[in-house]
PDB file of N, CA and C in Angstrom:
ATOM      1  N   UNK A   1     -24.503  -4.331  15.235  1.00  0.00           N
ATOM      2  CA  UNK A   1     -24.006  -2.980  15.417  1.00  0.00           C
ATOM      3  C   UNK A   1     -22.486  -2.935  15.274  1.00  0.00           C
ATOM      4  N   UNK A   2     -21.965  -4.221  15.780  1.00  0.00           N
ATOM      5  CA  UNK A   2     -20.494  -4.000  15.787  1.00  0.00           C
ATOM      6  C   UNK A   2     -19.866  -3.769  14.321  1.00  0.00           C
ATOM      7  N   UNK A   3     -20.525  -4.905  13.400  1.00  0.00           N
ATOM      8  CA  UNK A   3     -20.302  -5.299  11.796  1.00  0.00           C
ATOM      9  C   UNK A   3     -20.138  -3.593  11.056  1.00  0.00           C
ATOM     10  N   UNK A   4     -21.381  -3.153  11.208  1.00  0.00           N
ATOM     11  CA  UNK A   4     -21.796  -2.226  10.775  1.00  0.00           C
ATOM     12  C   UNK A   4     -20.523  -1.014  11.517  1.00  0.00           C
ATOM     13  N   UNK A   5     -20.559  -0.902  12.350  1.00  0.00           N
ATOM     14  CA  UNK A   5     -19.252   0.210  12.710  1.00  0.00           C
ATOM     15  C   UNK A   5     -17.521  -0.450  12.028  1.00  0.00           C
ATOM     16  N   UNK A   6     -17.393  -1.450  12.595  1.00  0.00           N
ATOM     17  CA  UNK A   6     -16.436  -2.308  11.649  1.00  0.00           C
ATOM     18  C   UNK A   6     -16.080  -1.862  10.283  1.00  0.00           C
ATOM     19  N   UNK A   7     -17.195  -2.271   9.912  1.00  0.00           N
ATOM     20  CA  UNK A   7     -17.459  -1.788   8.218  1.00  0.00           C
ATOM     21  C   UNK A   7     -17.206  -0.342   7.568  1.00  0.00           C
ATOM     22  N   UNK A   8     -17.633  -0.034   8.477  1.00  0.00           N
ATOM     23  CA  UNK A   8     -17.445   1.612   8.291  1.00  0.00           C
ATOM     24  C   UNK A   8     -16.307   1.991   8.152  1.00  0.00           C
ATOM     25  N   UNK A   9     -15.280   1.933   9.360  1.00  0.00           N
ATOM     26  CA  UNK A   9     -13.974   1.909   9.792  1.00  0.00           C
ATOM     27  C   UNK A   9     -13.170   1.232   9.064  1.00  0.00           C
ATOM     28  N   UNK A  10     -13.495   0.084   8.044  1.00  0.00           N
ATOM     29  CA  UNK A  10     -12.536  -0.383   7.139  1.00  0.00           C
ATOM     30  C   UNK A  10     -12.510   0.049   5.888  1.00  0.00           C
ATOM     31  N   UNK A  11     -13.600   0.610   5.719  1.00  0.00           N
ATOM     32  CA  UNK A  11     -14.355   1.690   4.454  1.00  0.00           C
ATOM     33  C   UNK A  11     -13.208   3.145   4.277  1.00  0.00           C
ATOM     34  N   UNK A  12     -13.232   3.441   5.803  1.00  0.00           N
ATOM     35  CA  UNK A  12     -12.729   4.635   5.717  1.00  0.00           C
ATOM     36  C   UNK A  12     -11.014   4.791   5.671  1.00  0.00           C
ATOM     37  N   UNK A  13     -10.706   3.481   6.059  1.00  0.00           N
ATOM     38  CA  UNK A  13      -8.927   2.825   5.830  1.00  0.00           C
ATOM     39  C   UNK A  13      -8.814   3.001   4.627  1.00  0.00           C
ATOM     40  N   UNK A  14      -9.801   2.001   3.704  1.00  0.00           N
ATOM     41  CA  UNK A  14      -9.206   1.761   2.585  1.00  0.00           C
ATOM     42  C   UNK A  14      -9.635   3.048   1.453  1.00  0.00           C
ATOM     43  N   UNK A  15     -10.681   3.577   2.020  1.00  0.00           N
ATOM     44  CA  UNK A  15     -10.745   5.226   1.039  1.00  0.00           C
ATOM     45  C   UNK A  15      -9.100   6.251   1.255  1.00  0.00           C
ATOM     46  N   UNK A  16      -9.022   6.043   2.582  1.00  0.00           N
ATOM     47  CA  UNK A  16      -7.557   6.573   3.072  1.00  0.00           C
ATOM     48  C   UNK A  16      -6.499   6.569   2.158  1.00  0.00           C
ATOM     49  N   UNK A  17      -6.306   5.068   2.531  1.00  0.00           N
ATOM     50  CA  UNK A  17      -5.137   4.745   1.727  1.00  0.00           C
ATOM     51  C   UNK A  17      -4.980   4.098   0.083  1.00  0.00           C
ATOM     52  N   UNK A  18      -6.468   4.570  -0.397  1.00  0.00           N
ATOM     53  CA  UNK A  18      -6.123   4.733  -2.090  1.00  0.00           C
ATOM     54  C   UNK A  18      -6.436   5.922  -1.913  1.00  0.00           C
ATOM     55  N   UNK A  19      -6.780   7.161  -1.609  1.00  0.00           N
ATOM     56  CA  UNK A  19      -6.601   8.749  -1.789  1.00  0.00           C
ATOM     57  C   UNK A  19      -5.113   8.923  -1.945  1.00  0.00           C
ATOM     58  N   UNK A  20      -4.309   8.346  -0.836  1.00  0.00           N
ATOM     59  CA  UNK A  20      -3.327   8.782  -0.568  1.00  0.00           C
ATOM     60  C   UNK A  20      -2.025   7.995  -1.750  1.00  0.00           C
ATOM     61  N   UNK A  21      -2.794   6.698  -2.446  1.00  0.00           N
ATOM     62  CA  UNK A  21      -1.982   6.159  -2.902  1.00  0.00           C
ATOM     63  C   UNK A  21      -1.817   7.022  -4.558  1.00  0.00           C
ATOM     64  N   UNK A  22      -3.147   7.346  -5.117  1.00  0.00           N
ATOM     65  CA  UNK A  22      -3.280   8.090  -5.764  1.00  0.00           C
ATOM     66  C   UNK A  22      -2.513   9.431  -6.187  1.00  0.00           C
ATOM     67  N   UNK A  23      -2.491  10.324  -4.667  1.00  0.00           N
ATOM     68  CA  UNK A  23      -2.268  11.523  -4.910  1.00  0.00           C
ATOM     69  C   UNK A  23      -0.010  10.945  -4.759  1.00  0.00           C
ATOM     70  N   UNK A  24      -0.251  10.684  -3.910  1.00  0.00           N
ATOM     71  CA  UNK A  24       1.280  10.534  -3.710  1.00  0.00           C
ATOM     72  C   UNK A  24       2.212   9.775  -4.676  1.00  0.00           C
ATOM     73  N   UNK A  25       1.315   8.496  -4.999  1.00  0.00           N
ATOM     74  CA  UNK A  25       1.869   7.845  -5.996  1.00  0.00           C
ATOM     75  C   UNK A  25       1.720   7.041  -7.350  1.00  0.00           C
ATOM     76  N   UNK A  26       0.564   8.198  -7.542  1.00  0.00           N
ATOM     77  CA  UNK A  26      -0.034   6.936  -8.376  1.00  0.00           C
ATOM     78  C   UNK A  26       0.620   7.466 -10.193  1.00  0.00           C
ATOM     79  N   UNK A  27       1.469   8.606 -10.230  1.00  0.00           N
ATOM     80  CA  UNK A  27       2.436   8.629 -11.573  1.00  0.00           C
ATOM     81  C   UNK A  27       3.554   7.517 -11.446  1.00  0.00           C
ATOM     82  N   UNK A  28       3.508   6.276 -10.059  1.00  0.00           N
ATOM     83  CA  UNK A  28       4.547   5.025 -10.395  1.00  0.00           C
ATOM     84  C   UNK A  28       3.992   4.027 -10.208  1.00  0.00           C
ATOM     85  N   UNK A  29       2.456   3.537  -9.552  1.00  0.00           N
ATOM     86  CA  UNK A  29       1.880   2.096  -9.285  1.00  0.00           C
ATOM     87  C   UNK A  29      -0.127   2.592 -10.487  1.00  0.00           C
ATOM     88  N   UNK A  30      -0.372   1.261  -9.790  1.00  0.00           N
ATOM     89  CA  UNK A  30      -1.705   1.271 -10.331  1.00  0.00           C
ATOM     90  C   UNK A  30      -2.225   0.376  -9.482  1.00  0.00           C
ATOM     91  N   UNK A  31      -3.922   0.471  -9.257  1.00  0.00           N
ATOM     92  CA  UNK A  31      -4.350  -0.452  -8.580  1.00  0.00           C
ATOM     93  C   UNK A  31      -5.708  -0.308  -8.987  1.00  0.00           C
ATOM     94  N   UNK A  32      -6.537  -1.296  -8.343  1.00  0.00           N
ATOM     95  CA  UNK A  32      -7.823  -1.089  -8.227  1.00  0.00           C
ATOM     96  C   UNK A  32      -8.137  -1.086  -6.694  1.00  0.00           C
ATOM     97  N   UNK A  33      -9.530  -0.050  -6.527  1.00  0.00           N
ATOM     98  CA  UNK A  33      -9.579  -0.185  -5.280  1.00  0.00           C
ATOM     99  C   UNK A  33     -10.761  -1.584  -4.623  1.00  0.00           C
ATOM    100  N   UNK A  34     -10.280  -2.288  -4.122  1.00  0.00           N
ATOM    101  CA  UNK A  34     -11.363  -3.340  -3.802  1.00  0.00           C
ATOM    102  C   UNK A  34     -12.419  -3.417  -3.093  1.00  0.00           C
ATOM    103  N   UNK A  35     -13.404  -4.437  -3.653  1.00  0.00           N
ATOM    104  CA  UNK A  35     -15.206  -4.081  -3.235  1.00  0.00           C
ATOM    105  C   UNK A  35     -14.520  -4.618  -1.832  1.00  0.00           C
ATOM    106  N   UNK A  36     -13.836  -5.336  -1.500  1.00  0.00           N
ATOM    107  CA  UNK A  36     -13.870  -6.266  -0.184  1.00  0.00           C
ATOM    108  C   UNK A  36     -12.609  -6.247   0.587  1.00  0.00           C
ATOM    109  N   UNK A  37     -12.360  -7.137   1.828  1.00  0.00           N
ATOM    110  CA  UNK A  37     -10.862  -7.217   1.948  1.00  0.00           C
ATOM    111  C   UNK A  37      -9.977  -6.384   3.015  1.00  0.00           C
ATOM    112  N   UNK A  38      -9.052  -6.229   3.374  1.00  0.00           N
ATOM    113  CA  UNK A  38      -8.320  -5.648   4.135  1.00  0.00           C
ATOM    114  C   UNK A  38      -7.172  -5.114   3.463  1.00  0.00           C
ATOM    115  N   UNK A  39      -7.150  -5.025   2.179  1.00  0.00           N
ATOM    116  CA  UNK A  39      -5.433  -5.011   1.045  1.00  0.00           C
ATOM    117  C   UNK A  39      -5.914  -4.369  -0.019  1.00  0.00           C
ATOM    118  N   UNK A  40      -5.094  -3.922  -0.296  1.00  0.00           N
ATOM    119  CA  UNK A  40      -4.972  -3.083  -1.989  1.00  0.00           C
ATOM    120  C   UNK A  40      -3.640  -3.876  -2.478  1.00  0.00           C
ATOM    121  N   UNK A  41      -3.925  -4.612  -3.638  1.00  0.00           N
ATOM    122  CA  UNK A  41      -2.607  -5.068  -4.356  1.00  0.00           C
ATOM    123  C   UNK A  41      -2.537  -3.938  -5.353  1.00  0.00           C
ATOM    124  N   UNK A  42      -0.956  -3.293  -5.266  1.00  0.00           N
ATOM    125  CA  UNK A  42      -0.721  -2.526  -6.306  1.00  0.00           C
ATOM    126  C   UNK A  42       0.306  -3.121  -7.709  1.00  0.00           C
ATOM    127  N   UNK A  43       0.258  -2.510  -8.542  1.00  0.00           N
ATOM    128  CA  UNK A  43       1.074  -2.614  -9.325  1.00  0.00           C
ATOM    129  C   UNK A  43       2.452  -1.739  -9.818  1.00  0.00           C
ATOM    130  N   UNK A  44       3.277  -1.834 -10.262  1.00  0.00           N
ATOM    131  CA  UNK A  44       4.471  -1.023 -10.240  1.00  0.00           C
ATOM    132  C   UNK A  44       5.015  -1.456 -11.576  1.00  0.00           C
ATOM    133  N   UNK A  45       5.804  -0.781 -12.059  1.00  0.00           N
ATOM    134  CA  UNK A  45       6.445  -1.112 -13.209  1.00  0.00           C
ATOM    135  C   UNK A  45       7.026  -1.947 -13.415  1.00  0.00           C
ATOM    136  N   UNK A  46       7.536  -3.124 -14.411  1.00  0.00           N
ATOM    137  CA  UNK A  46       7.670  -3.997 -14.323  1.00  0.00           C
ATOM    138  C   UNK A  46       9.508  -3.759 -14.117  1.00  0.00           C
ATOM    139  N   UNK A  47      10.148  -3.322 -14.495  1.00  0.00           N
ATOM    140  CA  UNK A  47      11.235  -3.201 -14.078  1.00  0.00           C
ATOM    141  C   UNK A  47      11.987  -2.544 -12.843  1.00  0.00           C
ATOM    142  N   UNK A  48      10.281  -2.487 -12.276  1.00  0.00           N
ATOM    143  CA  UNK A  48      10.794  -1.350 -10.746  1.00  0.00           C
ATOM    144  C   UNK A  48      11.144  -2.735  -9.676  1.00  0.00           C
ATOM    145  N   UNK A  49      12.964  -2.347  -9.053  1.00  0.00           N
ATOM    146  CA  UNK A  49      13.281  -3.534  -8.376  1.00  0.00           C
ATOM    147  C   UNK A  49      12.546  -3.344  -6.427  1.00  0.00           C
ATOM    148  N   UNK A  50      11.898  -4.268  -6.456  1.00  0.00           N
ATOM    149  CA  UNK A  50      10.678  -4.101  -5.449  1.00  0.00           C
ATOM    150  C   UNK A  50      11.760  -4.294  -3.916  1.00  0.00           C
ATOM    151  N   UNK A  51      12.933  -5.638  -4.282  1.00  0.00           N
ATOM    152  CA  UNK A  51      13.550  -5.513  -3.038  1.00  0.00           C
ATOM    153  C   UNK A  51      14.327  -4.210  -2.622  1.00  0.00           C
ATOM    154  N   UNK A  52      15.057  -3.660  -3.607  1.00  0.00           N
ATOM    155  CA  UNK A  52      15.427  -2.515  -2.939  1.00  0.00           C
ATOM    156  C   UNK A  52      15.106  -1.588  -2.633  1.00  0.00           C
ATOM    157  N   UNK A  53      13.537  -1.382  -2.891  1.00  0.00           N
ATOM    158  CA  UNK A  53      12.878  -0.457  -2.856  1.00  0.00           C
ATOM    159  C   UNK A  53      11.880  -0.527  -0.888  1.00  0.00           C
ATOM    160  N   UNK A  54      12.187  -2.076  -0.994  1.00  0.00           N
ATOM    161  CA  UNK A  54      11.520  -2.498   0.312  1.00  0.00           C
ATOM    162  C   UNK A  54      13.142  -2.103   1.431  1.00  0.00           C
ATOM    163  N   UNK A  55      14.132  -2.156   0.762  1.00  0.00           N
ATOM    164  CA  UNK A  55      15.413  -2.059   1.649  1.00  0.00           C
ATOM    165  C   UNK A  55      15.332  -0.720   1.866  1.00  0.00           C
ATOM    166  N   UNK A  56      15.378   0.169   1.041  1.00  0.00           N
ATOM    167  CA  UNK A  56      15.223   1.502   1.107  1.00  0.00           C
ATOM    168  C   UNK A  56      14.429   2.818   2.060  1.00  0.00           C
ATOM    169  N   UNK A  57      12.946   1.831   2.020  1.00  0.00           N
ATOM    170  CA  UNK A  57      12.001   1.850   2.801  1.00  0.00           C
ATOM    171  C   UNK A  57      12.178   1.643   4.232  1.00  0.00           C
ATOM    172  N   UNK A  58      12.927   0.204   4.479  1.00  0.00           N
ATOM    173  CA  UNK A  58      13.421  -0.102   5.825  1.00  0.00           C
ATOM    174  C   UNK A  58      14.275   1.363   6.045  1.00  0.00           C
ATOM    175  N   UNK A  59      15.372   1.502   5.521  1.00  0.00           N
ATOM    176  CA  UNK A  59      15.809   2.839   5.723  1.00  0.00           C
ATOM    177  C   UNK A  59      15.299   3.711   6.276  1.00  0.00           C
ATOM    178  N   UNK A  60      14.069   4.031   5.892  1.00  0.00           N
ATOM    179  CA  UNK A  60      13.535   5.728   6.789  1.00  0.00           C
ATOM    180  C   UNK A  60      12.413   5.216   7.802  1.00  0.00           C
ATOM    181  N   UNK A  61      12.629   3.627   8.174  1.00  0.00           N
ATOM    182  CA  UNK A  61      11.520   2.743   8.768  1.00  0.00           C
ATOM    183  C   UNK A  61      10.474   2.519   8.661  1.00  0.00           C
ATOM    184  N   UNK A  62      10.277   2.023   7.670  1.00  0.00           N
ATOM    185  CA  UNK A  62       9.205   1.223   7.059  1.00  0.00           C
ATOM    186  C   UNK A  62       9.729   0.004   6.416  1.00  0.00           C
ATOM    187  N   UNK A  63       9.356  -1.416   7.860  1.00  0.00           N
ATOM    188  CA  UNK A  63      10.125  -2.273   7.253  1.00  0.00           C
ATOM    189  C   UNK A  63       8.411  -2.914   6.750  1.00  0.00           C
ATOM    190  N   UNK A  64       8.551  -3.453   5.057  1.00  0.00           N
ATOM    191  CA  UNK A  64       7.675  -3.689   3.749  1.00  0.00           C
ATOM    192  C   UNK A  64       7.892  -5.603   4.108  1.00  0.00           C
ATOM    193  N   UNK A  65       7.594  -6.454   4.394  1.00  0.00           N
ATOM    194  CA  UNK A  65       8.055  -7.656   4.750  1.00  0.00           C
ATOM    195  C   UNK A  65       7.920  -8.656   3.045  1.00  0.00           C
ATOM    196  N   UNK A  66       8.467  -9.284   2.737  1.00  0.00           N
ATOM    197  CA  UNK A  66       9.117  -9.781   1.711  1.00  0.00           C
ATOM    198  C   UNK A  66       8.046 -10.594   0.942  1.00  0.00           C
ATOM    199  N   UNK A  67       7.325 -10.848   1.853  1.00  0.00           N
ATOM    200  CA  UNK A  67       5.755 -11.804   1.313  1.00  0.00           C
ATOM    201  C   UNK A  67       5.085 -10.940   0.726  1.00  0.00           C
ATOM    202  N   UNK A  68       5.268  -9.725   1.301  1.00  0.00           N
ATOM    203  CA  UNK A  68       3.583  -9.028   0.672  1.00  0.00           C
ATOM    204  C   UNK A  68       4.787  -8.248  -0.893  1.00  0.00           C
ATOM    205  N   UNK A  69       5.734  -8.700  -1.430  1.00  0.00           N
ATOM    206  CA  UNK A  69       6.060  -8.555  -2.802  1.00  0.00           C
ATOM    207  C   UNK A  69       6.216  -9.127  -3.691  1.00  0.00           C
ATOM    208  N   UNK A  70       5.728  -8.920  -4.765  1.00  0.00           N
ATOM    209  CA  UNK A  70       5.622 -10.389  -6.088  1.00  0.00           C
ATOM    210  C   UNK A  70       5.956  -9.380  -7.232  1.00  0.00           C
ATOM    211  N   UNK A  71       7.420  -9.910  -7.443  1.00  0.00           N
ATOM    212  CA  UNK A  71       8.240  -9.665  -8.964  1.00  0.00           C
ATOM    213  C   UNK A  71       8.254 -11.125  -9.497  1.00  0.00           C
ATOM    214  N   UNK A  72       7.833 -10.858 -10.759  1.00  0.00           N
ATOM    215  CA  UNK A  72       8.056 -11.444 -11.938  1.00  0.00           C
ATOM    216  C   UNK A  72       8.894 -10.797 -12.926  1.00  0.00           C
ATOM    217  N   UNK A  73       9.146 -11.968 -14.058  1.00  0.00           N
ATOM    218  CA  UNK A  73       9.978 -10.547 -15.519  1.00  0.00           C
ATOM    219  C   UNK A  73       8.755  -9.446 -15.626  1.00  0.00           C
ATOM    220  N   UNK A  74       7.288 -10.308 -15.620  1.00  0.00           N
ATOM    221  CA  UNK A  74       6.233  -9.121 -16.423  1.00  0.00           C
ATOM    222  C   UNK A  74       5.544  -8.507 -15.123  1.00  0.00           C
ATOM    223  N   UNK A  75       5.367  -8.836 -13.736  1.00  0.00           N
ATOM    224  CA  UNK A  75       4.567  -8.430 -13.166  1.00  0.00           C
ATOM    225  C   UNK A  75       5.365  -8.154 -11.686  1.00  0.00           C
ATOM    226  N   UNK A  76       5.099  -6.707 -11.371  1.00  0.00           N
ATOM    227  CA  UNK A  76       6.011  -6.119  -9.975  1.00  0.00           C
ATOM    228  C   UNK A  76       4.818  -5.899  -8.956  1.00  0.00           C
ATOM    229  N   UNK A  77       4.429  -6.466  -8.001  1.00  0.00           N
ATOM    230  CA  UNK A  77       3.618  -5.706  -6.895  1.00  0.00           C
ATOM    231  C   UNK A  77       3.579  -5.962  -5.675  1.00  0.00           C
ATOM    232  N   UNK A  78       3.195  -5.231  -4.835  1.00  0.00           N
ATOM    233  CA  UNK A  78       2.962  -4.783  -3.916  1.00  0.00           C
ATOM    234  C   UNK A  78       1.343  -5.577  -2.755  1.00  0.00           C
ATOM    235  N   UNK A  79       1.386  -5.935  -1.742  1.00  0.00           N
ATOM    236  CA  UNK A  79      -0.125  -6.108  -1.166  1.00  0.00           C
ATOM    237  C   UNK A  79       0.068  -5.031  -0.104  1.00  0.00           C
ATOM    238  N   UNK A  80      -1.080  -4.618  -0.142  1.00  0.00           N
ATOM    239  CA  UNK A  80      -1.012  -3.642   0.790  1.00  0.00           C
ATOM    240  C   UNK A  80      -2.078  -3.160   2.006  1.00  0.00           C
ATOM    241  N   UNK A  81      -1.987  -3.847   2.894  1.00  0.00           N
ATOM    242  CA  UNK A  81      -2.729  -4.270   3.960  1.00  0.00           C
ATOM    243  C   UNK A  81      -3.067  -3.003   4.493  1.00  0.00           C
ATOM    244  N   UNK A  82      -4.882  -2.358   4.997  1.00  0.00           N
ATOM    245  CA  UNK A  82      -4.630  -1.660   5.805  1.00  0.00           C
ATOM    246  C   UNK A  82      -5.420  -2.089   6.906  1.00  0.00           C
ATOM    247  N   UNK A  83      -6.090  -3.351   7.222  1.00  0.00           N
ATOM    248  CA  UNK A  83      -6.808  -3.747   8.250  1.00  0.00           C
ATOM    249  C   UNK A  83      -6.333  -3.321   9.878  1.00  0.00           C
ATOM    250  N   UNK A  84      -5.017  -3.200  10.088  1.00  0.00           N
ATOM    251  CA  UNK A  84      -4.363  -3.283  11.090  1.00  0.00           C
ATOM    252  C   UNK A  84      -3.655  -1.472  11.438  1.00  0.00           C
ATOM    253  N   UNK A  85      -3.806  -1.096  10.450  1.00  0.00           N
ATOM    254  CA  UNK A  85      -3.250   0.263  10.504  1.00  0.00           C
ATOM    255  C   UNK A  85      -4.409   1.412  10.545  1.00  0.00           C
ATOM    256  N   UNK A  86      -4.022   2.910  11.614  1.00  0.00           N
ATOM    257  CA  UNK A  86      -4.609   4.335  11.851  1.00  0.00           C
ATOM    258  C   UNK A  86      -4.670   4.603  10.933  1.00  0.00           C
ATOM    259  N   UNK A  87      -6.289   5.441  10.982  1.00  0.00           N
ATOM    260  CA  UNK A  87      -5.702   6.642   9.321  1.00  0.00           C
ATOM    261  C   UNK A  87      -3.993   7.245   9.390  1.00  0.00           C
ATOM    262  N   UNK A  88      -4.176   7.902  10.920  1.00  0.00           N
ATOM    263  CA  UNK A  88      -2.220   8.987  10.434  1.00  0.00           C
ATOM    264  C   UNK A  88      -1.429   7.340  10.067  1.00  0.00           C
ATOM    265  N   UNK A  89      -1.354   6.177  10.546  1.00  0.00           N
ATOM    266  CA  UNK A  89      -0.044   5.180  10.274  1.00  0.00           C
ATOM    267  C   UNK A  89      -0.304   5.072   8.423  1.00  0.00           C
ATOM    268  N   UNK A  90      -1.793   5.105   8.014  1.00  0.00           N
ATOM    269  CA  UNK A  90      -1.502   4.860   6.733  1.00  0.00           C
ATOM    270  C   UNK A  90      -0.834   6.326   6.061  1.00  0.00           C
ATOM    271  N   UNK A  91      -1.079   7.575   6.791  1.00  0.00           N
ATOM    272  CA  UNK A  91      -0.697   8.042   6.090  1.00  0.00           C
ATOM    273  C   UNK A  91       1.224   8.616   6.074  1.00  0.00           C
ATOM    274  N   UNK A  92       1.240   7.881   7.318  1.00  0.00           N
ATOM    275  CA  UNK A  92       2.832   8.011   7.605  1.00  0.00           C
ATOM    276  C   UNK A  92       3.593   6.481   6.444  1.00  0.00           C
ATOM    277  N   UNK A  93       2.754   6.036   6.542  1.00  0.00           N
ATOM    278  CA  UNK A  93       3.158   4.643   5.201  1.00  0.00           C
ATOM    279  C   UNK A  93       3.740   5.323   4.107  1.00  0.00           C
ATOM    280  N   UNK A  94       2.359   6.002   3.526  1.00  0.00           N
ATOM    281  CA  UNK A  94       2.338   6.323   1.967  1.00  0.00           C
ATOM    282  C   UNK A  94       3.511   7.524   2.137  1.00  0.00           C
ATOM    283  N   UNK A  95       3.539   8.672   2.935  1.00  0.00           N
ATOM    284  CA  UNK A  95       4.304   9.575   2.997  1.00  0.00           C
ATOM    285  C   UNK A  95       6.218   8.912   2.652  1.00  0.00           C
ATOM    286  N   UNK A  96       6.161   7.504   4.052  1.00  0.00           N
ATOM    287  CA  UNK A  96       7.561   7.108   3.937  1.00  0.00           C
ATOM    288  C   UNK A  96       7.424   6.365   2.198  1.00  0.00           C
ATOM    289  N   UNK A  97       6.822   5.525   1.385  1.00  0.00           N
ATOM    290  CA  UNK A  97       6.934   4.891   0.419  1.00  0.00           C
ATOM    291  C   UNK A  97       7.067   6.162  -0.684  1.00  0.00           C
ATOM    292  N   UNK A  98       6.278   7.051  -0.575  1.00  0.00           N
ATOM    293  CA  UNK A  98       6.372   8.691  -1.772  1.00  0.00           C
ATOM    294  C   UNK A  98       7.638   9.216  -1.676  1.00  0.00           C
ATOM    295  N   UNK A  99       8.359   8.908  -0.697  1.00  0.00           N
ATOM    296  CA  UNK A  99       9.938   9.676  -0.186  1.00  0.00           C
ATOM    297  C   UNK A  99      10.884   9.141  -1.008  1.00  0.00           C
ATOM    298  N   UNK A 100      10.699   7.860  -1.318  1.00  0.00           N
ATOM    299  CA  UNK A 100      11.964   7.061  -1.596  1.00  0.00           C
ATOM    300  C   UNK A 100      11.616   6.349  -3.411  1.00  0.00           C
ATOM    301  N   UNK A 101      12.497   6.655  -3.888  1.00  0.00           N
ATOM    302  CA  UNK A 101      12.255   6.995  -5.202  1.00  0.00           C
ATOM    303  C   UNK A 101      13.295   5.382  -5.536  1.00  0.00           C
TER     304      UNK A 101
END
């Protein structure tokens, strides 16, 4: 019973926060949404600079921690955990990350 409510509740995180990644941001990343997992790895443009964008973020408080970002020359992204986070925290996430350009 627990699995099964669990399940549900992580179902409904991660529908959350790709709705929200979508509507808010998805004219600058890409992702797939995953069969499994606690994370959405996104993608971003390859010239989009991810640290200052994580500094920026700290700015309106949302500190982005340095592990969950992987720049390459060809490949910019993002992991994006929502195992641990409310529907409103994911959606106070995506709101602070849509702000900051």
């Amino acid at each position: 019973r627990y699995l099964k409510q669990s399940t549900l509740e992580y179902r409904r995180r991660r529908d959350q926060l790709s709705t929200l990644l979508v509507t808010r941001l998805g004219d600058r990343i890409d992702f797939r949404v995953p069969d499994g997992g606690l994370a959405i790895w996104t993608r971003w443009p390859e010239n989009f600079n991810l640290l200052r964008y994580s500094r920026e973020c700290a700015a309106q408080g949302l500190h982005i921690p340095h592990y969950l970002l992987y720049q390459s020359q060809s490949i910019a992204g993002i992991r994006m955990g929502f195992g641990s986070l409310s529907l409103p925290d994911i959606e106070t996430v995506v709101n602070i990350m849509a702000s900051v350009r």
